[in-house]
N, C-alpha and C. Protein backbone atom coordinates (compact mmCIF):
# COMPACT_ATOMS: atom_id res chain seq x y z
N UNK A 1 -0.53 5.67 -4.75
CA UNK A 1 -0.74 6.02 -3.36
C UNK A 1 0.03 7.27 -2.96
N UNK A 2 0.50 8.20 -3.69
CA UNK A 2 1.31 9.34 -3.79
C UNK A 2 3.22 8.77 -3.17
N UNK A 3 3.40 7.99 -3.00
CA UNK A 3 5.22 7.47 -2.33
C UNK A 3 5.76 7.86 -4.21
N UNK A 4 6.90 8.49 -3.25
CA UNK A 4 8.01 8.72 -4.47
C UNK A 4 7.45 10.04 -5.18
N UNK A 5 6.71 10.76 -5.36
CA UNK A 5 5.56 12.01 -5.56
C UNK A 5 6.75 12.19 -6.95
N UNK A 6 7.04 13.16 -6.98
CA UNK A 6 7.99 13.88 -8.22
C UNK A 6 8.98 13.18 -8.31
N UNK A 7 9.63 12.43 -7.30
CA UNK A 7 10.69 11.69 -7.69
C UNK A 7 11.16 10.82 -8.79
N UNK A 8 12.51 11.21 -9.67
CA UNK A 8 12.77 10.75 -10.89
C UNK A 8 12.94 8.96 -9.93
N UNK A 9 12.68 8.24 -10.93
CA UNK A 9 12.74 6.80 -10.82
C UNK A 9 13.11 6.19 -9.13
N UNK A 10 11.55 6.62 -8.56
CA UNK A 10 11.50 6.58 -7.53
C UNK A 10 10.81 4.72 -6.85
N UNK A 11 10.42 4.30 -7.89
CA UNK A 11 10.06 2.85 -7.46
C UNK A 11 10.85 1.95 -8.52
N UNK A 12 11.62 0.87 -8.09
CA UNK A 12 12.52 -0.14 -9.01
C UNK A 12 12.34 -1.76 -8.08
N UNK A 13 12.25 -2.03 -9.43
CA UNK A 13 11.52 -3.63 -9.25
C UNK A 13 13.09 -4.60 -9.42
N UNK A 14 12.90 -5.32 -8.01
CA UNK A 14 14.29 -6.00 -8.51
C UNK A 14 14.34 -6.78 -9.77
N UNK A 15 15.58 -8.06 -9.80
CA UNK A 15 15.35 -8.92 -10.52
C UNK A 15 14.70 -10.32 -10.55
N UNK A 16 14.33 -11.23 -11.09
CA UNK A 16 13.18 -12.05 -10.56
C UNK A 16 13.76 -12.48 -9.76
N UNK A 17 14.98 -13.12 -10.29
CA UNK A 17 15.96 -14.37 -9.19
C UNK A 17 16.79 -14.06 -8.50
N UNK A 18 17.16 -14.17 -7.37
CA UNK A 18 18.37 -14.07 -6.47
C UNK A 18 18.29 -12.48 -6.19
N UNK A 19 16.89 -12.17 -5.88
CA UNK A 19 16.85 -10.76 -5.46
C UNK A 19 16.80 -10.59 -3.68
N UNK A 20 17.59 -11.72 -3.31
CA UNK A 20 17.43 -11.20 -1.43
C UNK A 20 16.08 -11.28 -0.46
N UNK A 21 15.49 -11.98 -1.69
CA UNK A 21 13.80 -11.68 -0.72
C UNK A 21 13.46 -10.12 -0.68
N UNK A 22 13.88 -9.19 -1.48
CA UNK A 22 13.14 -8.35 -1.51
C UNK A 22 12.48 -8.33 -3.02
N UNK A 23 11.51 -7.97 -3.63
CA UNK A 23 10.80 -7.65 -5.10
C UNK A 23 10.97 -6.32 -5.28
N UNK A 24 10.79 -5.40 -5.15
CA UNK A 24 11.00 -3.78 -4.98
C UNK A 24 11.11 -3.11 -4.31
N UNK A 25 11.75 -1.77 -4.34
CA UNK A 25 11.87 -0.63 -3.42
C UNK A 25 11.47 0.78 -3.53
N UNK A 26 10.72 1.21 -3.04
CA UNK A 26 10.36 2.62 -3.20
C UNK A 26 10.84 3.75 -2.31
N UNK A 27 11.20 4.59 -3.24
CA UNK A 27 11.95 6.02 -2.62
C UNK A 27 11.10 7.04 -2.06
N UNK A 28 11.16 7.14 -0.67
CA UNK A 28 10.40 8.34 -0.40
C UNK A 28 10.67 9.58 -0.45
N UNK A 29 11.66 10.22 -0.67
CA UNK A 29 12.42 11.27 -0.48
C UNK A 29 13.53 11.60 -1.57
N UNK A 30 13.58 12.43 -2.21
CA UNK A 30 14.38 13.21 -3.50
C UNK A 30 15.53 12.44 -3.07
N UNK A 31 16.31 12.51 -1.53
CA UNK A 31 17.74 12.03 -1.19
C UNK A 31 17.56 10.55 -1.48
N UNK A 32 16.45 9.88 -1.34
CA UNK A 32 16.83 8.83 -1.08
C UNK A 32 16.71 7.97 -0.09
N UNK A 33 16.72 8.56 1.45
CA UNK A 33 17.07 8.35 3.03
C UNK A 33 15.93 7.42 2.95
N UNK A 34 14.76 7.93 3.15
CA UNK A 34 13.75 7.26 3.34
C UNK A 34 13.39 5.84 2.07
N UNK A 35 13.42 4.51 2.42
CA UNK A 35 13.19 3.24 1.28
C UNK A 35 12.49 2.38 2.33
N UNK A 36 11.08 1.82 1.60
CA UNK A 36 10.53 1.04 1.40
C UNK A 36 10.33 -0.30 0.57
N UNK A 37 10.52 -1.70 1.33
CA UNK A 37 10.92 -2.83 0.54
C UNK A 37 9.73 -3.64 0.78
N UNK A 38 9.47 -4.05 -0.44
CA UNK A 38 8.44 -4.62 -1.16
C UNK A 38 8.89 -6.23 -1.40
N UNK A 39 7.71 -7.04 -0.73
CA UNK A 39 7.96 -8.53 -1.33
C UNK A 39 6.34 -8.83 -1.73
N UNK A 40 6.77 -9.49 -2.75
CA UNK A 40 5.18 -9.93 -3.22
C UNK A 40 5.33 -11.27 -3.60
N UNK A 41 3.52 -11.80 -3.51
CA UNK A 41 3.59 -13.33 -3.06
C UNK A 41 2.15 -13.67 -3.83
N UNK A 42 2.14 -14.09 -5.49
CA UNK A 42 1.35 -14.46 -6.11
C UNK A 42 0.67 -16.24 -5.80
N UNK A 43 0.29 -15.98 -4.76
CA UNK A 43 -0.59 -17.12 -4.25
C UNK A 43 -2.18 -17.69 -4.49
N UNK A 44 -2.39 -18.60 -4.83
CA UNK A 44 -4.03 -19.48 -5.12
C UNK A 44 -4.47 -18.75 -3.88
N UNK A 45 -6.07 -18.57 -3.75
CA UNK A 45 -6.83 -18.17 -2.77
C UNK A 45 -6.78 -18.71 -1.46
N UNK A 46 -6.64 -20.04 -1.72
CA UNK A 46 -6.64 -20.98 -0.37
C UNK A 46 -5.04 -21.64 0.20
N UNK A 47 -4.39 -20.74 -0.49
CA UNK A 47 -3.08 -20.98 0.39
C UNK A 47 -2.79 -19.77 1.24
N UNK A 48 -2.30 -19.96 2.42
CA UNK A 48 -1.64 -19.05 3.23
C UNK A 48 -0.11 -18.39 3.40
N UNK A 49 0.10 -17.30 4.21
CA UNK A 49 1.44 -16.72 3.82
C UNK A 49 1.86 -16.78 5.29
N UNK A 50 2.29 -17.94 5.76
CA UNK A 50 2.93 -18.02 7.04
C UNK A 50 4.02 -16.86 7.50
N UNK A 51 3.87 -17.49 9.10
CA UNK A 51 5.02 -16.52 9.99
C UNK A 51 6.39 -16.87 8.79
N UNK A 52 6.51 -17.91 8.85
CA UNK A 52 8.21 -17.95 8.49
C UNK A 52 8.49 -16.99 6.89
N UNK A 53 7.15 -16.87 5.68
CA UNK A 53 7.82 -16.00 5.03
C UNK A 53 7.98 -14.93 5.45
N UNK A 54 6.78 -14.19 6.34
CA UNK A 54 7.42 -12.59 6.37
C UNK A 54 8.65 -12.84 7.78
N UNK A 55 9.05 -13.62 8.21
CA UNK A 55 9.94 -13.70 9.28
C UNK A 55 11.46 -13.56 7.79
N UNK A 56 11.20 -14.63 7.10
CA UNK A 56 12.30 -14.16 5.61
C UNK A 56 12.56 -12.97 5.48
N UNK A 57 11.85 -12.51 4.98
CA UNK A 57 11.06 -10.69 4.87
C UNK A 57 11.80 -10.10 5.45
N UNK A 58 11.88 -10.08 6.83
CA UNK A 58 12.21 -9.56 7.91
C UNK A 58 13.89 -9.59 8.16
N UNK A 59 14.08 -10.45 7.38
CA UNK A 59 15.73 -11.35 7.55
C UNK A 59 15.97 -10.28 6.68
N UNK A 60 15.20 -10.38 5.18
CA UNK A 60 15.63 -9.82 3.83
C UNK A 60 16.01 -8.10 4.38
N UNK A 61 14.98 -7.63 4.84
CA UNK A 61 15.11 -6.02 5.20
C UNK A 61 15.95 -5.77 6.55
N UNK A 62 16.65 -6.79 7.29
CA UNK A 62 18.09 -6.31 8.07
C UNK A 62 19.07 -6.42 7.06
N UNK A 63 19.14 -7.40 6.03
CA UNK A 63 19.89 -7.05 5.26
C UNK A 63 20.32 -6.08 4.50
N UNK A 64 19.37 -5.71 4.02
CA UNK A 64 19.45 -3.97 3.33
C UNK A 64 18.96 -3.37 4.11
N UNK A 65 19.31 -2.96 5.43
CA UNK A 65 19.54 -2.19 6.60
C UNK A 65 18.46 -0.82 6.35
N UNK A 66 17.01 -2.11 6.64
CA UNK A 66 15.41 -1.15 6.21
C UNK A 66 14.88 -1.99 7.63
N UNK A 67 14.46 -0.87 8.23
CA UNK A 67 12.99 -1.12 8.68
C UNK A 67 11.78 -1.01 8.36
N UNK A 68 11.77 -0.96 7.34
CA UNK A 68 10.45 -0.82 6.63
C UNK A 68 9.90 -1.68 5.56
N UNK A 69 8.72 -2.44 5.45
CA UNK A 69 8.52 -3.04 4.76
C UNK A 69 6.91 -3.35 3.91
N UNK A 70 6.65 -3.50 3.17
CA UNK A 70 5.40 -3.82 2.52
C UNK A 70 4.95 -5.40 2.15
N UNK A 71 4.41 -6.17 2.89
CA UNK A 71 4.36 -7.58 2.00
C UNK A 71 3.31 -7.60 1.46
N UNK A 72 2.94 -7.59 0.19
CA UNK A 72 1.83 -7.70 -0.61
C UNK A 72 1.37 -9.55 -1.05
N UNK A 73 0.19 -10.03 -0.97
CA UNK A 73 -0.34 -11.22 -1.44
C UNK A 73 -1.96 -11.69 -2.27
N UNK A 74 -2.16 -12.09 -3.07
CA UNK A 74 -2.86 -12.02 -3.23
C UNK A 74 -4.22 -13.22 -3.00
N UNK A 75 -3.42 -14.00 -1.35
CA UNK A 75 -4.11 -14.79 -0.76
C UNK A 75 -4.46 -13.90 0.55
N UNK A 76 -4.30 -14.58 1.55
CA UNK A 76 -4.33 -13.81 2.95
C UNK A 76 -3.03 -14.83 4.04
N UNK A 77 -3.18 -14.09 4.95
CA UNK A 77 -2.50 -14.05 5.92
C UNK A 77 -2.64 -15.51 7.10
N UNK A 78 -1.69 -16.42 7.44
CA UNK A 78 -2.20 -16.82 8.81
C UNK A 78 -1.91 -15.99 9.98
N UNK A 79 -2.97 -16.79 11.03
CA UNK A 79 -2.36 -16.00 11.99
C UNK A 79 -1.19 -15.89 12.68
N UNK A 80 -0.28 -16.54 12.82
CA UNK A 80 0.71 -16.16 12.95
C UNK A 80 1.56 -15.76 12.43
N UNK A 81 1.13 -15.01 10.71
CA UNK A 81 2.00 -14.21 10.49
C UNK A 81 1.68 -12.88 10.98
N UNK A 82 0.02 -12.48 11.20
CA UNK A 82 -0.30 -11.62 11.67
C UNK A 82 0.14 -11.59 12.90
N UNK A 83 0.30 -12.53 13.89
CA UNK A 83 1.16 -12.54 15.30
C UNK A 83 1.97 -11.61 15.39
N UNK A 84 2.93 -12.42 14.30
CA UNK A 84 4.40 -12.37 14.46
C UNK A 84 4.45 -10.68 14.29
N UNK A 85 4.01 -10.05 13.07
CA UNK A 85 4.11 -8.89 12.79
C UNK A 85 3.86 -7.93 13.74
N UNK A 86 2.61 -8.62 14.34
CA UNK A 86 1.90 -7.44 15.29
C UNK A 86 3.05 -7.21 16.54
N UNK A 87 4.37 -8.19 16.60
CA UNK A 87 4.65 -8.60 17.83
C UNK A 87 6.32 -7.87 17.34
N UNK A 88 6.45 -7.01 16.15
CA UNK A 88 7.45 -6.37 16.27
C UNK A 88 8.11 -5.06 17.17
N UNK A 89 7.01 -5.01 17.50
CA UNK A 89 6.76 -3.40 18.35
C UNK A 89 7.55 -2.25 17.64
N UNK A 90 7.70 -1.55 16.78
CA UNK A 90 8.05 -0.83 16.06
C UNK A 90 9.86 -1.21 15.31
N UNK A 91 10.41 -1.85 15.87
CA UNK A 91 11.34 -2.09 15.45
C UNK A 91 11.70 -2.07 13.82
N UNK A 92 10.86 -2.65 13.55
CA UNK A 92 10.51 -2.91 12.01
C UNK A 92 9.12 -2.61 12.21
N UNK A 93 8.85 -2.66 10.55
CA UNK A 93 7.57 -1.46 10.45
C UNK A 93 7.17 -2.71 9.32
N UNK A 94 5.84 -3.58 9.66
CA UNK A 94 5.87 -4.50 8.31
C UNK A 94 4.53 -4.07 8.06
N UNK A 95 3.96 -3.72 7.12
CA UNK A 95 2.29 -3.55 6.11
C UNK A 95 2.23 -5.09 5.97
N UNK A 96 1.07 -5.90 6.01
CA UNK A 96 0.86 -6.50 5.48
C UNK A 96 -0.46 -6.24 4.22
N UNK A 97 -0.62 -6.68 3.22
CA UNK A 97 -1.99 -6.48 2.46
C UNK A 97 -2.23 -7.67 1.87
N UNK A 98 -3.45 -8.08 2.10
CA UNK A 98 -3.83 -9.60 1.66
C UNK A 98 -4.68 -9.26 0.49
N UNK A 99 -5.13 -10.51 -0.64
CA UNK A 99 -5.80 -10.19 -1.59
C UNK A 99 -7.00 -9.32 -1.24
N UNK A 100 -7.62 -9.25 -0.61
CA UNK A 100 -9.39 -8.45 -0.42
C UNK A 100 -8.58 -6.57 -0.43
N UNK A 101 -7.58 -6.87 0.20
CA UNK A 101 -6.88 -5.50 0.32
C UNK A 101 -6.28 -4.93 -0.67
N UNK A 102 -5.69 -5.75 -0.67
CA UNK A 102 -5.22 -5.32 -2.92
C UNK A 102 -6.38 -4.86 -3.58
N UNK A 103 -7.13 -5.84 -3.62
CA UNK A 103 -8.47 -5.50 -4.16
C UNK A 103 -8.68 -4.32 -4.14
N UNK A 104 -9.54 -3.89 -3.32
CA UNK A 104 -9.68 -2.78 -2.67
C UNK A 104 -8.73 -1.48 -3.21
N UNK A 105 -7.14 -1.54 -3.12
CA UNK A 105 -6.33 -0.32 -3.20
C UNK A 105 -6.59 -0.43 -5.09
N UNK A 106 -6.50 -1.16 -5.77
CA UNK A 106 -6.73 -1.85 -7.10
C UNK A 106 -7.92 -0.39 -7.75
N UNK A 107 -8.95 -0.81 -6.59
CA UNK A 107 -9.73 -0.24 -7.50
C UNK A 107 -10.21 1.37 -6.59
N UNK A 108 -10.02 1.57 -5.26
CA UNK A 108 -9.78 3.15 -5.10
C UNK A 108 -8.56 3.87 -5.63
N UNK A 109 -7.22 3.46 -6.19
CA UNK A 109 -6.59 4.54 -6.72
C UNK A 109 -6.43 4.26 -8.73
N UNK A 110 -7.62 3.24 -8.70
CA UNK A 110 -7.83 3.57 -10.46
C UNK A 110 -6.92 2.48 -10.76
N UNK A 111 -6.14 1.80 -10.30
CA UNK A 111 -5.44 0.77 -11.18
C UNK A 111 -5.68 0.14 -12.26
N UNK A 112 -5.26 0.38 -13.91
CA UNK A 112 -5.33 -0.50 -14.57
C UNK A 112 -7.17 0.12 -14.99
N UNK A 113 -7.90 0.97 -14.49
CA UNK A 113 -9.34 1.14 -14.76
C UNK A 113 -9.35 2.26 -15.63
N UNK A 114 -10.57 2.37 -16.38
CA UNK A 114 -10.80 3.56 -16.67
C UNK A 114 -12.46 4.22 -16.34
N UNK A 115 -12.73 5.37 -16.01
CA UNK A 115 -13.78 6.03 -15.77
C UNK A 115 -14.92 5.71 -16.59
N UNK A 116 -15.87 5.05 -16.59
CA UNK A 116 -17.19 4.95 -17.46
C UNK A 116 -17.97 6.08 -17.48
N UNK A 117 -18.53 6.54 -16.25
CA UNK A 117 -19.57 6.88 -16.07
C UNK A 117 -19.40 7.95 -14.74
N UNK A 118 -19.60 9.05 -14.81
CA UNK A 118 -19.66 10.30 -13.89
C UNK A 118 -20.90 10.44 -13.59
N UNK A 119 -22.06 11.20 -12.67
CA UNK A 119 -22.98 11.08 -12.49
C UNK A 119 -22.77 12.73 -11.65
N UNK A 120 -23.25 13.45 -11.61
CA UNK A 120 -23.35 14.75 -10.74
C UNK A 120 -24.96 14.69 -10.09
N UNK A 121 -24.40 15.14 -8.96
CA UNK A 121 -26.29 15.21 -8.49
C UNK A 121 -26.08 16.56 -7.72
N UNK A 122 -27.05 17.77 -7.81
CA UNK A 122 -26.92 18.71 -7.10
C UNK A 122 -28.08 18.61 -5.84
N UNK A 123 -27.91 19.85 -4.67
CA UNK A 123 -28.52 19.78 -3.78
C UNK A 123 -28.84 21.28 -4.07
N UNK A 124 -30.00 22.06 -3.61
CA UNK A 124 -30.49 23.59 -3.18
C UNK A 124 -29.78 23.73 -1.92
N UNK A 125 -28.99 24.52 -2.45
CA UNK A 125 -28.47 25.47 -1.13
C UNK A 125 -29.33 26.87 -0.56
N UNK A 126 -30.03 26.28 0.35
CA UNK A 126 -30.96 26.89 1.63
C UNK A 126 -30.42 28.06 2.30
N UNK A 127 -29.05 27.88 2.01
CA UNK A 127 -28.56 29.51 3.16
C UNK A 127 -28.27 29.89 2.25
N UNK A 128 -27.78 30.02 0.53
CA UNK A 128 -27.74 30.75 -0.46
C UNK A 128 -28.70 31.53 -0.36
N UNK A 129 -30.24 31.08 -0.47
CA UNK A 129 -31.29 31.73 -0.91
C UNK A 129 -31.74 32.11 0.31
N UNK A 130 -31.92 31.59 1.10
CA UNK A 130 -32.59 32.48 2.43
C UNK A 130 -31.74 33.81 2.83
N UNK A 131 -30.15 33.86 2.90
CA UNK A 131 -29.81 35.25 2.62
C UNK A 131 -29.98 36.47 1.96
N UNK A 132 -30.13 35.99 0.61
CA UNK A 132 -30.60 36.90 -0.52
C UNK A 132 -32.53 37.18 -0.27
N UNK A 133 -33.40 36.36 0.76
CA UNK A 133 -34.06 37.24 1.28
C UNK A 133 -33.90 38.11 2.07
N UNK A 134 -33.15 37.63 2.89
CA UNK A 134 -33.18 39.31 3.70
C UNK A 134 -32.16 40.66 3.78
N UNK A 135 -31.48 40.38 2.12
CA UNK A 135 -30.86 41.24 1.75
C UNK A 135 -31.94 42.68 0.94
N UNK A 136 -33.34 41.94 0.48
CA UNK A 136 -33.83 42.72 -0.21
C UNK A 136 -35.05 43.28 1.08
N UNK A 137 -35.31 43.28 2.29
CA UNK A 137 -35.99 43.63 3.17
C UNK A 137 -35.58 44.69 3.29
């Protein structure tokens, strides 16, 4: 998604256990200043990701003194976690992305894919050639 661009070891994945409720962090900026904290939540389709985890979340990133956050799942959302989030008013900054959304980023920035098949289709360009008539008038 271009975060961390040139930056040397600009995204780091915590450790599994006793990582604070955060999973990773990404660097936006060569200094550093700018970090993004990542929790992810490998969930069955038909379970939900309540208010109280990303309210965790939320606990986790005053702790490491971030307003910023990403919760990634690969179920979806209830609504009141969507509530809750919507109801930060900028204070904290939470993304949520539910599985259909993963999905989705998965396969517009190429994840894990490779290119099969290219296809080019051209069109006649009409003001190309209609100029070059009335260049020869």
């Amino acid at each position: 998604m271009g975060y961390g661009g040139e930056i040397k070891n600009s995204g780091l994945v915590t450790k599994a256990s006793n990582d604070g409720g955060i999973d990773g962090i990404i660097k936006e900026d060569v200094l550093g200043l700018g970090r993004i904290h990542i929790q992810a939540k490998r969930y069955k389709l038909e379970s939900t990701v309540g208010r109280e985890e990303i309210q965790k979340f939320v606990g986790a990133l005053a702790v490491a003194q971030s307003n910023k956050g990403v919760f990634i799942t690969t179920s979806y959302y209830s609504k009141g976690a969507i509530d809750y989030v919507n109801s930060l008013n900028g204070s904290t900054t939470i993304v949520l992305i539910d599985g259909e959304k993963l999905a989705e980023y998965i396969y517009d920035f190429g994840l894990g894919m490779q290119v099969e098949q290219t296809i080019e289709i051209k069109k006649l360009d009409a003001d190309f050639w209609d100029s070059m008539k009335d260049e020869n008038l």
